[in-house]
Protein backbone atom coordinates (compact mmCIF):
# COMPACT_ATOMS: atom_id res chain seq x y z
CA UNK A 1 12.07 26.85 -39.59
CA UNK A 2 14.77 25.31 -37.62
CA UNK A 3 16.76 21.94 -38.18
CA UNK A 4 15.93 19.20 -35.04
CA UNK A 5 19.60 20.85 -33.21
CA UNK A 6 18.04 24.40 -32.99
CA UNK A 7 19.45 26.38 -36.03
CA UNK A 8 17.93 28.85 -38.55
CA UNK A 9 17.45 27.47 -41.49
CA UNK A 10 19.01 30.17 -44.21
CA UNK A 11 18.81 30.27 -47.94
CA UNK A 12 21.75 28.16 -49.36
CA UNK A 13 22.20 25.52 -46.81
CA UNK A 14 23.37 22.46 -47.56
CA UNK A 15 21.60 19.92 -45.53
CA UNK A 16 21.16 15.87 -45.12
CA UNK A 17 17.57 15.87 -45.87
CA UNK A 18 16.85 12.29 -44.59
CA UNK A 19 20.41 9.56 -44.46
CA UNK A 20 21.54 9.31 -48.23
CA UNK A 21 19.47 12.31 -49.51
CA UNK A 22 21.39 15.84 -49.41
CA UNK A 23 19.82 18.57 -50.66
CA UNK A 24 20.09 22.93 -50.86
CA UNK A 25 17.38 25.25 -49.44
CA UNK A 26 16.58 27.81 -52.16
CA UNK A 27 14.28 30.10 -50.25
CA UNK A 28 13.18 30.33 -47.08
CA UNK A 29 9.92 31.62 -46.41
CA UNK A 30 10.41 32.17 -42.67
CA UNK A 31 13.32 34.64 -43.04
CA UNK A 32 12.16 36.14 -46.20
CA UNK A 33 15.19 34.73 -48.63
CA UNK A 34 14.49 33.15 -52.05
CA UNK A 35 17.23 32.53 -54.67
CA UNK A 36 17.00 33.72 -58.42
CA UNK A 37 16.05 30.20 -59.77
CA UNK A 38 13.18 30.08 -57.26
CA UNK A 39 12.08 33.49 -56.73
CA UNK A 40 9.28 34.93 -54.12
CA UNK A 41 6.81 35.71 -56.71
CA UNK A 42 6.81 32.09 -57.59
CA UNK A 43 7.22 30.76 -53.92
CA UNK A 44 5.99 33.79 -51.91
CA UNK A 45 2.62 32.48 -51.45
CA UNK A 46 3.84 29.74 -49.34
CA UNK A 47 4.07 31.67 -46.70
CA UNK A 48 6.13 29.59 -44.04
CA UNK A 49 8.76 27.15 -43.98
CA UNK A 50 11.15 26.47 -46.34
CA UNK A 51 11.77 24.72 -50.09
CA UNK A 52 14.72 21.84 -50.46
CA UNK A 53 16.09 21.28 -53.87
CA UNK A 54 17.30 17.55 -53.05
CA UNK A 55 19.10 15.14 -54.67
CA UNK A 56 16.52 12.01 -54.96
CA UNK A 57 13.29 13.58 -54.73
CA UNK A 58 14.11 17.10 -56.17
CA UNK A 59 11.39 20.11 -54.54
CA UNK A 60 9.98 19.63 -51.17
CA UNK A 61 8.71 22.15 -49.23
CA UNK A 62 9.11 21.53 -44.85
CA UNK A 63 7.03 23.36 -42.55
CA UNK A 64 8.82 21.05 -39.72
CA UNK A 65 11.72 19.57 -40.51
CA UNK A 66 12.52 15.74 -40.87
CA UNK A 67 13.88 14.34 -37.34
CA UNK A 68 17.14 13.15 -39.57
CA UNK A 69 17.61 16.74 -41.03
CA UNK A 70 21.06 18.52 -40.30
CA UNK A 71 23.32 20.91 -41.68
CA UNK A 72 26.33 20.42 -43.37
CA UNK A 73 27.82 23.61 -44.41
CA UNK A 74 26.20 27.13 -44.56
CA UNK A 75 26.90 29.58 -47.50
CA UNK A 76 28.11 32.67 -46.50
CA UNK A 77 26.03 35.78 -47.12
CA UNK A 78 27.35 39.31 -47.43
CA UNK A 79 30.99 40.25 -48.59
């Protein structure tokens, strides 16, 4: 899935779900990522998009992403 500007969404963004709800993505079915807390075995059958652990509404899983959607920072991966 991609945020509304055109960028990958990657396991551990931090994003602005919708205006005064931030949230974390903690797997990503598209690229294959999923985090220890919220493994593939338990998410894996999703098959596409990616799961948002957010701050008021807690799990939700996007397909397409909210028009308001945007990335704030992006974790770093690797060493």
């Amino acid at each position: 899935m991609k945020y509304p500007d055109g960028t990958p969404a990657r396991l551990g963004d931090k994003i602005v779900v919708w205006e005064g709800n931030e949230g974390v993505v903690v797997c990503s079915m598209d690229t294959d990522e999923y985090s220890e807390d919220y493994p593939k075995e338990a998410f894996g059958y999703l098959k596409q998009g990616i799961m948002v652990l957010s701050e008021k509404a807690g799990l939700i899983h996007y397909v397409e992403p909210e028009a308001s959607m945007r990335l704030l920072e992006r974790r770093r991966h690797g060493p």
